[in-house]
C-alpha atoms as a PDB file:
ATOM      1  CA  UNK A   1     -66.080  29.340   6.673  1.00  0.00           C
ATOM      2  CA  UNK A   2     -65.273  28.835  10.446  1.00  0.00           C
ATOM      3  CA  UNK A   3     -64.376  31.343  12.540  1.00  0.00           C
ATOM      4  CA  UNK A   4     -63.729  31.301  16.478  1.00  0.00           C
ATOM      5  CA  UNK A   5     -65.869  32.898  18.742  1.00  0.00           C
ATOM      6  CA  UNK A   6     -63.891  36.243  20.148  1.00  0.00           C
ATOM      7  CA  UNK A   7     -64.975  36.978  16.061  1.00  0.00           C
ATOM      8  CA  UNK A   8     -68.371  36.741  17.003  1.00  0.00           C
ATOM      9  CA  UNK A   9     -71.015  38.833  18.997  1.00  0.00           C
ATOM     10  CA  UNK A  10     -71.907  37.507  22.545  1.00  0.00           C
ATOM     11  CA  UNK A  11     -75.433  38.142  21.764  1.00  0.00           C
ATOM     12  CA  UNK A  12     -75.057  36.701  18.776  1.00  0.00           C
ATOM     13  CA  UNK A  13     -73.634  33.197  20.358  1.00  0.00           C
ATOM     14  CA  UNK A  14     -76.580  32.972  22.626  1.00  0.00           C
ATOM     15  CA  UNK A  15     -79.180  33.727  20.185  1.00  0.00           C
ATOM     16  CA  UNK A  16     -78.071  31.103  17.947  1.00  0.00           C
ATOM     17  CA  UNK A  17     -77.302  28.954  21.355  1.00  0.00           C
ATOM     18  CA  UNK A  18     -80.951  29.311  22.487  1.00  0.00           C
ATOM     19  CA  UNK A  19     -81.999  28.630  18.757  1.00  0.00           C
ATOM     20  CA  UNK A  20     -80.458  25.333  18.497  1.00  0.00           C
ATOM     21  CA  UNK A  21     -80.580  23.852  21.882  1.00  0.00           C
ATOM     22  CA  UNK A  22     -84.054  23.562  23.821  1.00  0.00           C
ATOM     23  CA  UNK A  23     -82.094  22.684  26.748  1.00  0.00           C
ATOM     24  CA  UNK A  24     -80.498  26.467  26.636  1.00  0.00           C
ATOM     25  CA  UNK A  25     -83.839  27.996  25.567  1.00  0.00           C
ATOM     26  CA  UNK A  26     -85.760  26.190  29.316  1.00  0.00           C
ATOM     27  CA  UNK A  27     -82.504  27.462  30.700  1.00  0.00           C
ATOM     28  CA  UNK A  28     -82.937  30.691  29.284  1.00  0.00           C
ATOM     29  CA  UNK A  29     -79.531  31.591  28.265  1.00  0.00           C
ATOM     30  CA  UNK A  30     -78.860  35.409  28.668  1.00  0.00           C
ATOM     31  CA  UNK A  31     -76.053  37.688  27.872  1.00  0.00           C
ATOM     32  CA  UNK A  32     -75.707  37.991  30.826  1.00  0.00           C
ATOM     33  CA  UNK A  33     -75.640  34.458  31.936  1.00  0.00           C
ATOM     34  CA  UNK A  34     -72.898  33.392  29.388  1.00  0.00           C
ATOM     35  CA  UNK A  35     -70.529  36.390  30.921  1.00  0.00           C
ATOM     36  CA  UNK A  36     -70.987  34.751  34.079  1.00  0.00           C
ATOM     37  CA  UNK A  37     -69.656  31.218  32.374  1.00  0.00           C
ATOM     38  CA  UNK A  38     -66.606  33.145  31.014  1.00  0.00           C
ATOM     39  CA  UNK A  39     -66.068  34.660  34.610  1.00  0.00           C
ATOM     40  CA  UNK A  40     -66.444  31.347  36.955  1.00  0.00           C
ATOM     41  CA  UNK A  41     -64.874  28.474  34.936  1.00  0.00           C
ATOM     42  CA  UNK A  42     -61.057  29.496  33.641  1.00  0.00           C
ATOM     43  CA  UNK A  43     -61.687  26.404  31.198  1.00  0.00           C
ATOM     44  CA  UNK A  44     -64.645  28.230  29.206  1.00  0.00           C
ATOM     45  CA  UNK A  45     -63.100  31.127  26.662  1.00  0.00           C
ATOM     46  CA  UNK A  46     -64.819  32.615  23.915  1.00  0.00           C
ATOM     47  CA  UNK A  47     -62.247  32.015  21.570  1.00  0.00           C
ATOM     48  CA  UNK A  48     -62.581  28.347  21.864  1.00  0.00           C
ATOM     49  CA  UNK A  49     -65.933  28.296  20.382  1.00  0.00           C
ATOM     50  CA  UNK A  50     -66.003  27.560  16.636  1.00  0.00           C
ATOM     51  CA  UNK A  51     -68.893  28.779  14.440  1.00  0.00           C
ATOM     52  CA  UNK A  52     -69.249  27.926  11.210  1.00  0.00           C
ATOM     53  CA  UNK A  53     -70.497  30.248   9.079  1.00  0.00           C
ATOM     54  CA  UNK A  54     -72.956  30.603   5.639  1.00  0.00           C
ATOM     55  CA  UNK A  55     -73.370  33.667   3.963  1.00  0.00           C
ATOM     56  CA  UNK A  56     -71.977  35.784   7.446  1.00  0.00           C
ATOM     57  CA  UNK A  57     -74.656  33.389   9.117  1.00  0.00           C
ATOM     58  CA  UNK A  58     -73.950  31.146  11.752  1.00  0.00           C
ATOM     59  CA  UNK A  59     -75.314  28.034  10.557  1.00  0.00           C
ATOM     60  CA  UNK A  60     -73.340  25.525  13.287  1.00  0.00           C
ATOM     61  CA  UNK A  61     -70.934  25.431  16.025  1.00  0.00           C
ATOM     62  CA  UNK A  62     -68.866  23.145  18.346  1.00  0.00           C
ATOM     63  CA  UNK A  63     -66.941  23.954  21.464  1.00  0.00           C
ATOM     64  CA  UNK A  64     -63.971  23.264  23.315  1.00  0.00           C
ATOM     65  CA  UNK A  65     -63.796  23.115  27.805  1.00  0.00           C
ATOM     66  CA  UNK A  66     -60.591  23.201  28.770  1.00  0.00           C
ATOM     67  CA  UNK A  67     -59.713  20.870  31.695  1.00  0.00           C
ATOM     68  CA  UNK A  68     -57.606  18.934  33.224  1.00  0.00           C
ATOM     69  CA  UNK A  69     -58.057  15.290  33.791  1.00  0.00           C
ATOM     70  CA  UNK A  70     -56.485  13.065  35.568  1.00  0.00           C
ATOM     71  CA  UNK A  71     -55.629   9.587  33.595  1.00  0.00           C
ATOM     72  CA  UNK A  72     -53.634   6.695  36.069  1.00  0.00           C
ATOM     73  CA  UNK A  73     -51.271   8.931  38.037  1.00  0.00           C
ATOM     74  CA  UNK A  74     -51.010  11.936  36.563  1.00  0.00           C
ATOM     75  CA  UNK A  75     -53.002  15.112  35.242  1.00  0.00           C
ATOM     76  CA  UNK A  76     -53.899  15.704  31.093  1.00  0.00           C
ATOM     77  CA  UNK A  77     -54.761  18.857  29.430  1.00  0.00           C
ATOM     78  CA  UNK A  78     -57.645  17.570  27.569  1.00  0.00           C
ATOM     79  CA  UNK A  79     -59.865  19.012  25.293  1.00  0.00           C
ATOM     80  CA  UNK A  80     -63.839  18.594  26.279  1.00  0.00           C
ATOM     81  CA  UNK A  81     -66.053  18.527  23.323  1.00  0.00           C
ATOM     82  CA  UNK A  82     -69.344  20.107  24.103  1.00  0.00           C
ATOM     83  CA  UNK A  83     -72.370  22.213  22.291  1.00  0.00           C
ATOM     84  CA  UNK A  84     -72.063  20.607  18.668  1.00  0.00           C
ATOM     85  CA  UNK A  85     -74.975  21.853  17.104  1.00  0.00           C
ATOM     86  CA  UNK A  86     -75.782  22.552  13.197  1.00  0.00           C
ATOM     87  CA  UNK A  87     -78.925  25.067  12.559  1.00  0.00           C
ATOM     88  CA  UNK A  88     -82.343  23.197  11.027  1.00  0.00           C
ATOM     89  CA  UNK A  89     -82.327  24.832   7.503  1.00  0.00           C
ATOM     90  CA  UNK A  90     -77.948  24.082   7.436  1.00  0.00           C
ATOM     91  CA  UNK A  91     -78.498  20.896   8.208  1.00  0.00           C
ATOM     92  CA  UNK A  92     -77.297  17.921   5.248  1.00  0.00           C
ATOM     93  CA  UNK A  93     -74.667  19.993   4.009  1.00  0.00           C
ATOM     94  CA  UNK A  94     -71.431  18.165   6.062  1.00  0.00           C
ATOM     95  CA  UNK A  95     -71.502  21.112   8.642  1.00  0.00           C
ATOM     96  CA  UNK A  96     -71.148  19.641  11.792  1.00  0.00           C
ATOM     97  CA  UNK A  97     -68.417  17.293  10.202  1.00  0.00           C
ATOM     98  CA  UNK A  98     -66.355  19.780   9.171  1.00  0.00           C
ATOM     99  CA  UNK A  99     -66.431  21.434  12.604  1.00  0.00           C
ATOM    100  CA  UNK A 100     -65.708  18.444  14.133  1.00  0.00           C
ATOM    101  CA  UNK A 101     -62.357  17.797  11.899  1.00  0.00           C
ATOM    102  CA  UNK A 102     -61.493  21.062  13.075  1.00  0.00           C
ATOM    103  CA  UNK A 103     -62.167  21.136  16.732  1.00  0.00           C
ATOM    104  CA  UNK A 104     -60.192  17.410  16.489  1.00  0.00           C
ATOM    105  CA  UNK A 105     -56.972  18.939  14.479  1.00  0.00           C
ATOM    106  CA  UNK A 106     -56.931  21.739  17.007  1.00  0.00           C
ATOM    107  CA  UNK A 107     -57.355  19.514  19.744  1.00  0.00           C
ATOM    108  CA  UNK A 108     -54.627  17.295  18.629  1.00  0.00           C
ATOM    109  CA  UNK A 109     -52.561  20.198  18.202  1.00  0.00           C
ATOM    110  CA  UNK A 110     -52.965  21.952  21.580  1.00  0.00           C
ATOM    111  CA  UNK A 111     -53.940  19.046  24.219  1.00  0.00           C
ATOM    112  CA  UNK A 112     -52.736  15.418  25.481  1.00  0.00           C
ATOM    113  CA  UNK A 113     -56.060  14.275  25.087  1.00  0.00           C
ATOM    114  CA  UNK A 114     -59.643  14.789  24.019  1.00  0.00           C
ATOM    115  CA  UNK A 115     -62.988  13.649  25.585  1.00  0.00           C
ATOM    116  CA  UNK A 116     -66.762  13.986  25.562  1.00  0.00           C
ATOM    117  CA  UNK A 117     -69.533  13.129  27.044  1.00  0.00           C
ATOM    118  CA  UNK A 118     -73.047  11.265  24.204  1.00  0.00           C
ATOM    119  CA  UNK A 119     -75.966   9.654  24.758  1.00  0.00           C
ATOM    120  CA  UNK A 120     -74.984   5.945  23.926  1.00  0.00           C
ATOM    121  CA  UNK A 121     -76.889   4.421  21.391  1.00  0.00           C
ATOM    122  CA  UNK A 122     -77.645   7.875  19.528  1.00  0.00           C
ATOM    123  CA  UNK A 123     -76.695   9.321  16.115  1.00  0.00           C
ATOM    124  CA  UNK A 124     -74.137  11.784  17.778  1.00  0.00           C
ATOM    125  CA  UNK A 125     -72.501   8.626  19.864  1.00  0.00           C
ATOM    126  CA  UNK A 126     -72.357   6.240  16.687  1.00  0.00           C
ATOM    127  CA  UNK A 127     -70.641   9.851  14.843  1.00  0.00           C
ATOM    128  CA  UNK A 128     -68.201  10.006  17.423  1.00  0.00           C
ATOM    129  CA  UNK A 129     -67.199   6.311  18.067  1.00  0.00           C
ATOM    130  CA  UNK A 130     -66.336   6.511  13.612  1.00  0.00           C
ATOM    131  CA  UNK A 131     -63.853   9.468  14.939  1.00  0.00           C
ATOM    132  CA  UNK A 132     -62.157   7.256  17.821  1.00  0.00           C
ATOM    133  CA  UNK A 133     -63.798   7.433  20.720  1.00  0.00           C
ATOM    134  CA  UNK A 134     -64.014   4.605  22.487  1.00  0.00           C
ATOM    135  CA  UNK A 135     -67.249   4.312  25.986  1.00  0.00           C
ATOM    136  CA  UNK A 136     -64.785   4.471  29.856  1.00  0.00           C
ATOM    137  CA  UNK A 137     -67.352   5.447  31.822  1.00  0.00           C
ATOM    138  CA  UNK A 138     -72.132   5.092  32.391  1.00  0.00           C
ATOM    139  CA  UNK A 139     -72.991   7.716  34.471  1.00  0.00           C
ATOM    140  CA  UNK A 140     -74.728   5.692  37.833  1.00  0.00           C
ATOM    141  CA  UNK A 141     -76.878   7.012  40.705  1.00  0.00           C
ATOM    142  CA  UNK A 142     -78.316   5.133  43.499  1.00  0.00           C
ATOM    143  CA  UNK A 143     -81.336   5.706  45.617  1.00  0.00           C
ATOM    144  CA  UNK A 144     -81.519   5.774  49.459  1.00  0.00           C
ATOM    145  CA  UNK A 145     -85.106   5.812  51.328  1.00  0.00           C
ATOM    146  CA  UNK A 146     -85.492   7.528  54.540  1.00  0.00           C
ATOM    147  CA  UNK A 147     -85.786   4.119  56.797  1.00  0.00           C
ATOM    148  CA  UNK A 148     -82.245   2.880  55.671  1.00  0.00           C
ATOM    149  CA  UNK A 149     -80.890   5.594  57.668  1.00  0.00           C
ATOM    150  CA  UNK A 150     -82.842   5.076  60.270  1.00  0.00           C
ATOM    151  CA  UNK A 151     -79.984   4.824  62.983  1.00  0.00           C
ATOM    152  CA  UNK A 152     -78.308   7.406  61.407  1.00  0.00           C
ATOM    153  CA  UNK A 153     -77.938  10.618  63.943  1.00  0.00           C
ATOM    154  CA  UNK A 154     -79.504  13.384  61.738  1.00  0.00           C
ATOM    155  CA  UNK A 155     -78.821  16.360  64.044  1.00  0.00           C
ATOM    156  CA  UNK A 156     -75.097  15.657  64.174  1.00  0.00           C
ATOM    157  CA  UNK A 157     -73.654  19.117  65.390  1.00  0.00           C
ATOM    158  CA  UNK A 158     -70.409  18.738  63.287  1.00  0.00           C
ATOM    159  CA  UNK A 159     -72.569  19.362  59.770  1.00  0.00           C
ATOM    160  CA  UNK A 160     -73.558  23.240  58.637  1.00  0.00           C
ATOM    161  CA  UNK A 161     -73.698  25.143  55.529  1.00  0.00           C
ATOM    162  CA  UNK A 162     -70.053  25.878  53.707  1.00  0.00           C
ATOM    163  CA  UNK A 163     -68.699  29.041  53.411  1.00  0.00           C
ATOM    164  CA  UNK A 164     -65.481  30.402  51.747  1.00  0.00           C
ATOM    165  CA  UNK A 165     -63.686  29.279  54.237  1.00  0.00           C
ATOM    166  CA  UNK A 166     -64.075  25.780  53.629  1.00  0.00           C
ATOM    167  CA  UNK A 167     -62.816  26.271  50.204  1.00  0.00           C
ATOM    168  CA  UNK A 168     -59.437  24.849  50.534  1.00  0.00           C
ATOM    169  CA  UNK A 169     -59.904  22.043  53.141  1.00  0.00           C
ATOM    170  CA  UNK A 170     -62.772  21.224  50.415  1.00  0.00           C
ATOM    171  CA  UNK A 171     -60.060  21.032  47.471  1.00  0.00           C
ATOM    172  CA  UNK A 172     -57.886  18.963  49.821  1.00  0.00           C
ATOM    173  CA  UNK A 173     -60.370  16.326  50.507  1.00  0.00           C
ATOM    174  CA  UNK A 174     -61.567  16.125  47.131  1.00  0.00           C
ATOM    175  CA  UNK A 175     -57.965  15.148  46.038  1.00  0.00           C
ATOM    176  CA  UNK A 176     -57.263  12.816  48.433  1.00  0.00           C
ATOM    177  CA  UNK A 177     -60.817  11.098  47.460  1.00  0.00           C
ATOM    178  CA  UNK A 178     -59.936  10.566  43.896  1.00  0.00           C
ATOM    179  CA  UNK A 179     -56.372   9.387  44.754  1.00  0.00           C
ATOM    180  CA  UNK A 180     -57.453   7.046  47.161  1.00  0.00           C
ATOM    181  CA  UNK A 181     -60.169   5.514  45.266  1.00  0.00           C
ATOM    182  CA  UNK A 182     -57.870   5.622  41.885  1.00  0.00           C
ATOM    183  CA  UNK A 183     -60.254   7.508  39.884  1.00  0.00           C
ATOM    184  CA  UNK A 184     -59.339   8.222  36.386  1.00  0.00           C
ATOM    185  CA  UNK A 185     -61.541  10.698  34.300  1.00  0.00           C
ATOM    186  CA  UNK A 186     -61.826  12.868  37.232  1.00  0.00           C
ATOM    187  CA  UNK A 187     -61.027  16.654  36.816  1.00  0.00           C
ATOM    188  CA  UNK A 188     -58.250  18.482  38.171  1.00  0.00           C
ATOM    189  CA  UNK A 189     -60.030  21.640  40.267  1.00  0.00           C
ATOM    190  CA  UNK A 190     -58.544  24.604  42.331  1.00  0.00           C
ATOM    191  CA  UNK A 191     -59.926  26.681  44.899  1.00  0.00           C
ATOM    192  CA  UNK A 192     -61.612  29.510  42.850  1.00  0.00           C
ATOM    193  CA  UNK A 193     -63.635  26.759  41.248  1.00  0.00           C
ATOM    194  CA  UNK A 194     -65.052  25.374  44.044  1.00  0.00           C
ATOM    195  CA  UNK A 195     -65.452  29.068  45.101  1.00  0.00           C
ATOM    196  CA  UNK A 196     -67.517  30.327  41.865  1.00  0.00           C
ATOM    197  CA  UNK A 197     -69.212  26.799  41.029  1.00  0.00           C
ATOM    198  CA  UNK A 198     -70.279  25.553  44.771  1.00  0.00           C
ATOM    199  CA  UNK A 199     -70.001  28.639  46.921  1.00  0.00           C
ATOM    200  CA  UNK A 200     -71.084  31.579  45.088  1.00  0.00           C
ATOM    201  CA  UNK A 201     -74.012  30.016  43.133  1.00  0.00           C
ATOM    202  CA  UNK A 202     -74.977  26.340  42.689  1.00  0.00           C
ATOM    203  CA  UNK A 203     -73.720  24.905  39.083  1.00  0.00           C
ATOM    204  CA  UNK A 204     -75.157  21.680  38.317  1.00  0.00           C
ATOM    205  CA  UNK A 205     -73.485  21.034  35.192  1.00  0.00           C
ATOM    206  CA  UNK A 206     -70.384  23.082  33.421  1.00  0.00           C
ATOM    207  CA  UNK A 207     -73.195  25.026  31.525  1.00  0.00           C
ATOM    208  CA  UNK A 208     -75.794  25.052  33.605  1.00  0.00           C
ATOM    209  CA  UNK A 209     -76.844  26.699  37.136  1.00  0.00           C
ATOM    210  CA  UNK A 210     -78.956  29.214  39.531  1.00  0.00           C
ATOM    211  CA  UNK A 211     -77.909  32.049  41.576  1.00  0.00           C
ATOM    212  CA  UNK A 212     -79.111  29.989  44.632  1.00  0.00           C
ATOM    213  CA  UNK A 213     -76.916  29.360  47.833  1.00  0.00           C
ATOM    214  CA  UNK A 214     -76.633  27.105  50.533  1.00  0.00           C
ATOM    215  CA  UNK A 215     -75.977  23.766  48.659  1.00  0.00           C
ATOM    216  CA  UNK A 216     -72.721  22.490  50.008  1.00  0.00           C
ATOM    217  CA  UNK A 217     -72.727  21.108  53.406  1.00  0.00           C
ATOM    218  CA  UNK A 218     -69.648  20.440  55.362  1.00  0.00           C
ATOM    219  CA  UNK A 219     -68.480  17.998  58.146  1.00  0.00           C
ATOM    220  CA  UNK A 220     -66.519  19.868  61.061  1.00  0.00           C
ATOM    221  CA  UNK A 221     -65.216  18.409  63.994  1.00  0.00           C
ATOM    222  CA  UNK A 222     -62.171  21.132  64.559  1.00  0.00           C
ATOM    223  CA  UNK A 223     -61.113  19.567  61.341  1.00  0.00           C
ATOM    224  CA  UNK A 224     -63.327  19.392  57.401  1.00  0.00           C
ATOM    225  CA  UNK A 225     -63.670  15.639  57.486  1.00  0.00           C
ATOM    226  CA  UNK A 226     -66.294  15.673  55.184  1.00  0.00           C
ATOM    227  CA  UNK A 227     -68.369  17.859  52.197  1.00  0.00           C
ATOM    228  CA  UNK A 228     -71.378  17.298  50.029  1.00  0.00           C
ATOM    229  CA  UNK A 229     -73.316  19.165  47.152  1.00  0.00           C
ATOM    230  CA  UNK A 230     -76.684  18.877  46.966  1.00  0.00           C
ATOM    231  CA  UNK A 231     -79.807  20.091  44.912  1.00  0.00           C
ATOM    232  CA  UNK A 232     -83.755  19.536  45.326  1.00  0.00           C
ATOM    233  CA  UNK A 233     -84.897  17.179  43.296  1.00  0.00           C
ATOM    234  CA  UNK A 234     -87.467  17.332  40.400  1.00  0.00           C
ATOM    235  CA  UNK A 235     -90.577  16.012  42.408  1.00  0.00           C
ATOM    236  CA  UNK A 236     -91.378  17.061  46.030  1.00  0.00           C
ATOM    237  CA  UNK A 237     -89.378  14.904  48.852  1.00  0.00           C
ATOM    238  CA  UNK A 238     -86.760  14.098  46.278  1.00  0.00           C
ATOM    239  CA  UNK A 239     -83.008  15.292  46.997  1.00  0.00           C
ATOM    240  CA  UNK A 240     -80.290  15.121  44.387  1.00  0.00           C
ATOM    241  CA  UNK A 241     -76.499  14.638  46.118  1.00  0.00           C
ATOM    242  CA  UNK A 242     -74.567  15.048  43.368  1.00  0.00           C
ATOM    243  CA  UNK A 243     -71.545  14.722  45.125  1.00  0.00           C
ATOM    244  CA  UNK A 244     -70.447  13.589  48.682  1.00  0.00           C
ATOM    245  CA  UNK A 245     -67.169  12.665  50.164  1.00  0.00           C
ATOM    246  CA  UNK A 246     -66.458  11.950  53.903  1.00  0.00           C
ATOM    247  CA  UNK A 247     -63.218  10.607  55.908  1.00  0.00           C
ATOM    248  CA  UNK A 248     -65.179   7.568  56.774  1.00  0.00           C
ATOM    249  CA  UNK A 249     -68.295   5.802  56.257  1.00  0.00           C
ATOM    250  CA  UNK A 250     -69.803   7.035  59.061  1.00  0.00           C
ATOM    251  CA  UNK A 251     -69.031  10.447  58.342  1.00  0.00           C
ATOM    252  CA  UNK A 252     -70.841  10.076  54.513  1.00  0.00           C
ATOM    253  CA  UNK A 253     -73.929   8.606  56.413  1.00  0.00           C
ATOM    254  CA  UNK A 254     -74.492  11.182  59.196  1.00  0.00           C
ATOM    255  CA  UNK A 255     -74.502  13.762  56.426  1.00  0.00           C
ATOM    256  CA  UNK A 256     -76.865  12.024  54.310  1.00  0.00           C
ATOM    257  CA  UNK A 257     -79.439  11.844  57.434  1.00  0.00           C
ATOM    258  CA  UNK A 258     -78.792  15.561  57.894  1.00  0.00           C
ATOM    259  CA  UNK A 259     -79.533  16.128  54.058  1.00  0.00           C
ATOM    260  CA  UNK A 260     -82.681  14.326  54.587  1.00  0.00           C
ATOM    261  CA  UNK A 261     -83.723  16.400  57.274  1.00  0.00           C
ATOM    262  CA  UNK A 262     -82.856  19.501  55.809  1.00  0.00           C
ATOM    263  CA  UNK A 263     -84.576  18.896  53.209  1.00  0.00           C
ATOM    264  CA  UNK A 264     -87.478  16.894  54.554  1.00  0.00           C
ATOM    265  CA  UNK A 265     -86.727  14.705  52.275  1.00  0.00           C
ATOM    266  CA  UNK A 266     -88.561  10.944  51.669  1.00  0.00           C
ATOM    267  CA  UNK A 267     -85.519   9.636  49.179  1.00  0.00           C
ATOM    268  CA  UNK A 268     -82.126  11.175  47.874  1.00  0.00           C
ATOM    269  CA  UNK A 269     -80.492  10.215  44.192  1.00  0.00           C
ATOM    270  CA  UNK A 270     -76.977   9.778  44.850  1.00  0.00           C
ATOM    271  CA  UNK A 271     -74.382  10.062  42.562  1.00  0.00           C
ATOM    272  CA  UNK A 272     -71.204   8.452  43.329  1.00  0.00           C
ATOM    273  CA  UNK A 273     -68.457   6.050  41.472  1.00  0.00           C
ATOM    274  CA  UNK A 274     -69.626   2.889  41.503  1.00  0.00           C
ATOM    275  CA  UNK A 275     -68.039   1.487  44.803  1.00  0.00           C
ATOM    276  CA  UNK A 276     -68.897   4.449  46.775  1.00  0.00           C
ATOM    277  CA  UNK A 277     -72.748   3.194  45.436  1.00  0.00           C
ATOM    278  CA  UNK A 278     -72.189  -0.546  46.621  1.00  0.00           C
ATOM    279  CA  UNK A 279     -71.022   0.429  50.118  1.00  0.00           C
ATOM    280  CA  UNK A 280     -74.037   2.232  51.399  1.00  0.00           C
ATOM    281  CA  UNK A 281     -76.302  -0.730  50.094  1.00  0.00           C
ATOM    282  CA  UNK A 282     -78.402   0.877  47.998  1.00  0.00           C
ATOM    283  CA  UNK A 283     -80.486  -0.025  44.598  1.00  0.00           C
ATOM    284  CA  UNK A 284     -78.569   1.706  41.937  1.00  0.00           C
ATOM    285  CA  UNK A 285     -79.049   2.363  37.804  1.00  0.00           C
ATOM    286  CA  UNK A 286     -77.061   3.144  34.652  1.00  0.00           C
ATOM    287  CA  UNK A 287     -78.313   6.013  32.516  1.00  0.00           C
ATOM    288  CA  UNK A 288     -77.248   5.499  29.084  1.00  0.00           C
ATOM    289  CA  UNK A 289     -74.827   8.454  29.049  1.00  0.00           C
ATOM    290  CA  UNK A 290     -71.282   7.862  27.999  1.00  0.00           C
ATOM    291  CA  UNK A 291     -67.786   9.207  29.221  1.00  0.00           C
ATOM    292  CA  UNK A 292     -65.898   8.778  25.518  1.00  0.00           C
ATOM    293  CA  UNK A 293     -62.025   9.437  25.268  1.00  0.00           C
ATOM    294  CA  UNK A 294     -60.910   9.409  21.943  1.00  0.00           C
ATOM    295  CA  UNK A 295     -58.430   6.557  20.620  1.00  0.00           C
ATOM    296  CA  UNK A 296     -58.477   4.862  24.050  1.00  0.00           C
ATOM    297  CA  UNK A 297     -59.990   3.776  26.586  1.00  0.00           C
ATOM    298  CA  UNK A 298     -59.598   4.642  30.932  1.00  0.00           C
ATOM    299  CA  UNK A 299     -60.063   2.459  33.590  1.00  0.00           C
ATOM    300  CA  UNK A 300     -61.762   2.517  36.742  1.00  0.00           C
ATOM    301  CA  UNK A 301     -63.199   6.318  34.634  1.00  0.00           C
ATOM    302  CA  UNK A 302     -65.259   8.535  36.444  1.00  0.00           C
ATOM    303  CA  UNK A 303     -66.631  12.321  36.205  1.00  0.00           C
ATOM    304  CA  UNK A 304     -68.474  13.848  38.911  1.00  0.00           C
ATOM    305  CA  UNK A 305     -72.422  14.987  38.372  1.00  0.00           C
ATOM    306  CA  UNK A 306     -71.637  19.105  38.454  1.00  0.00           C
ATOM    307  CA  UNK A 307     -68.234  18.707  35.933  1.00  0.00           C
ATOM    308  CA  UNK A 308     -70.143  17.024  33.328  1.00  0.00           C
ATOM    309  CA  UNK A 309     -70.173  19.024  30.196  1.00  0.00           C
END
């Protein structure tokens, strides 16, 4: 039987959640972590969770983010498949199929579109390309060392920390970035989720983040010309920019010298669409993650690090 997830316990979601994701069990899902999902992200609800359920066990679930993307000119709902998961002793029985079916009827039902993001090459991508979706976009990152910034002024007085403020100047660039560089794939966002996702705590991904602050830095002049998101990296002198957008070029690179003096830093991992990448002349790489759209494909596709799901 499947049921949706306002039917369901909260503790009861994570404790199956931790259960059948290691990712959430590092993470450390909490109650009290998942309220603070439903309480950020507007495109996160309870009730768009689907369980499926064996003798008034939950033995598998799938769920739905609600966004909306942009595809050419204009704005889709779409319908982001994400945390598909059947329980080891359910497993064989059709489970995650049937959820699937569901979540895609529903979909078709309620949204313009439908998209995920799989691991190409594994069972789950193979599943879902037998369903219709069809590979737009390989998530890319590039690395820059210290010395190719090395004429770069890193104590540029224009770049601080962001504050709520900045919110809506932040917004405003970001949409004139993805219309100027005709991004597809791209998410639509609004102030209060730059607010509760950047601002008030520092998401990395749509599921995933720490209560830590201080990871957006601006560009101001008297005017925002520029913004980026950053996060220390895995190993020590290693910076992650997950996202960075200036009015110029020189504007990007004087805030990647201040990010690598903030953070001491000996190389960053930059993630940016793929001409972005090529312009600061750096050596870049394809991780074998794919942006899937179901029955077509997107041109010149693209999803930013933090909105993956």
């Amino acid at each position: 039987m499947i049921v949706r997830g306002d039917e369901i316990e909260v503790r009861d979601i994570v404790s199956f959640m931790n259960s059948c994701f290691r990712t959430y069990r590092e993470w450390k899902l909490t109650v009290e972590k998942f309220k603070v999902w439903l309480a950020s992200d507007k495109g996160i609800k309870q009730e768009n969770m689907f369980f499926y359920l064996c003798d008034n066990k939950i033995a598998g679930m799938i769920q739905i983010v609600e966004r909306f993307v942009k595809i050419g000119d204009s704005f889709k709902s779409c319908a982001g498949i994400a945390n598909v998961c059947t329980k080891q002793e359910f497993r064989g029985k059709g489970i995650a199929k049937k959820l699937l079916e569901e979540v895609l009827n529903y979909a078709k039902e309620n949204y313009e579109i439908c998209a995920l993001l799989a691991g190409y090459g594994e069972l789950a991508h193979a599943i879902y390309r037998k369903y219709g979706f069809k590979d737009s976009y390989f998530t890319e990152y590039g690395i820059m060392l210290r010395e190719d910034l090395n004429s770069t002024n890193i104590e540029c007085p224009y770049i601080r920390k962001a504050n709520e403020k900045d919110v809506k100047e932040i917004v405003n660039l970001y949409d004139n970035y993805i219309l100027l560089n005709g991004l597809s794939g791209v998410i639509k966002r609004d102030e209060r989720y730059i607010l509760e996702k950047f601002i008030k705590r520092t998401f990395w991904h749509t599921f995933f983040y720490s209560p830590e602050q201080g990871n957006v830095i601006v560009f101001n002049d008297g005017k925002l010309q520029g913004y980026a998101f950053t996060l220390e990296g895995p190993r020590i002198g290693t910076v992650i920019v997950r996202e960075i957008v200036g009015r110029d070029r020189d504007i990007v690179r004087d805030m990647l010298g201040y990010i690598f003096e903030k953070y001491n830093a000996k190389s960053l991992t930059i993630y940016a669409p793929s001409q972005e990448l090529k312009s600061l002349n750096i050596e870049t790489f394809r991780i074998p993650e794919s942006y899937m759209f179901k029955d077509f494909h997107v041109k010149n596709a693209y999803i930013f690090y933090s909105d993956r799901w």
